[in-house]
Protein backbone atom coordinates (compact mmCIF):
# COMPACT_ATOMS: atom_id res chain seq x y z
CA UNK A 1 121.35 84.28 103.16
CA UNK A 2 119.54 87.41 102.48
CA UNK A 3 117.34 88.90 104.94
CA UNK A 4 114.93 89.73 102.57
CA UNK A 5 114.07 86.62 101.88
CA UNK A 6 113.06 85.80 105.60
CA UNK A 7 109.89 87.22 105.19
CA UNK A 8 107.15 86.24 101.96
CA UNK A 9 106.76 88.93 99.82
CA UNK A 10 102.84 89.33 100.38
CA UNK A 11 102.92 90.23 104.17
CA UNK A 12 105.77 92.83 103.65
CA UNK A 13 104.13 95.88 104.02
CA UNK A 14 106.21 99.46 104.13
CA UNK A 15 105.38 102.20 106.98
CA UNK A 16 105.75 105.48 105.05
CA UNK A 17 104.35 107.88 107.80
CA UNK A 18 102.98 108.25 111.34
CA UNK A 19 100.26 111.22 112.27
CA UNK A 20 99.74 110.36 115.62
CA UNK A 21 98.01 106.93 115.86
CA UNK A 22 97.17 107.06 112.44
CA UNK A 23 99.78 104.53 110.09
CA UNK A 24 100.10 105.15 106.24
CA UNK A 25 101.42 101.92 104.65
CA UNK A 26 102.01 100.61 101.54
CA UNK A 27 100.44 97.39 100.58
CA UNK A 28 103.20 94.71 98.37
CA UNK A 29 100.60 94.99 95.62
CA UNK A 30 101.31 99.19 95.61
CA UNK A 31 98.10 100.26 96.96
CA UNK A 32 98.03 102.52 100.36
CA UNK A 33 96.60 102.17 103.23
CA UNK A 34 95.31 104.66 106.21
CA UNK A 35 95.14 101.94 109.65
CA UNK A 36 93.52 103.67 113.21
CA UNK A 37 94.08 106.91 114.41
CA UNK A 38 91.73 109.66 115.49
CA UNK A 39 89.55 112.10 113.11
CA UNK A 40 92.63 114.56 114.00
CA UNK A 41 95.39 112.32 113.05
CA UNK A 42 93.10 111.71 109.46
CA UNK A 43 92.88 114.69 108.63
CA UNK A 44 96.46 115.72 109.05
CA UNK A 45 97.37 112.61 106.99
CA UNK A 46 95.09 113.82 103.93
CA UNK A 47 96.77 116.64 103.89
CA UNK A 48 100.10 115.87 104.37
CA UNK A 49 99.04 113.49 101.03
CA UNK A 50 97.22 115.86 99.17
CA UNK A 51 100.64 118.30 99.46
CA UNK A 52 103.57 115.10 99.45
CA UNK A 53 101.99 112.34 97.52
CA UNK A 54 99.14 112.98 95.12
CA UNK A 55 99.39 109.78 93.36
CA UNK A 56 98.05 107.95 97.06
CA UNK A 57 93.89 108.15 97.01
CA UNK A 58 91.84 107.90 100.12
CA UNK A 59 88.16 105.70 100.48
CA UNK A 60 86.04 106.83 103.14
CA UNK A 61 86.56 103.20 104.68
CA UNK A 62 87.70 103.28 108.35
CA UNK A 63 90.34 100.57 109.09
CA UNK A 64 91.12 100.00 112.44
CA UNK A 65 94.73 97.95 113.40
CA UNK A 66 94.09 94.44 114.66
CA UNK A 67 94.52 93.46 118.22
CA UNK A 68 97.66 92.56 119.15
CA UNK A 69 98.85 92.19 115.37
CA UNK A 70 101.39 94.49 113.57
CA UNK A 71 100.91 95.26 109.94
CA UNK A 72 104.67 96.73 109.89
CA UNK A 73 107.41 94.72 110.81
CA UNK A 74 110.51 96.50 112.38
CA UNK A 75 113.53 96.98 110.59
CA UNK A 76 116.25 94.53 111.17
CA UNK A 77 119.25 96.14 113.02
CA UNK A 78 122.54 95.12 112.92
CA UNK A 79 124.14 93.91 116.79
């Protein structure tokens, strides 16, 4: 059995960096997403995109992480 198939393909969402409390993800249909953090941790993550990954584009929507939900699921590690 492969692991990736444990979880569906449309909640699988990748973590590509932490600034702070601020998550950048990628979305399973290859969009990005910017989830919480301050205006500090923001700001640090537009720039770390603007230098690292020009193809990701920003909205000026806010998203906030749900309560007691994870968008990112841990990595599976071996026992």
């Amino acid at each position: 059995m492969k692991l990736k198939n444990l979880i569906p393909l449309r909640y699988r969402t990748k973590l590509i960096r932490r600034f702070g409390a601020a998550k950048l993800v990628k979305l399973p249909n290859g969009q990005h997403d910017l989830i919480g953090g301050s205006d500090n941790d923001r700001t640090a993550a537009f720039e770390w995109a603007s230098l690292f990954a020009h193809e990701i584009v920003f909205t000026h929507f806010h998203r906030e992480e749900p309560a007691g939900k994870t968008l990112c699921f841990p990595r599976l590690q071996p026992v």
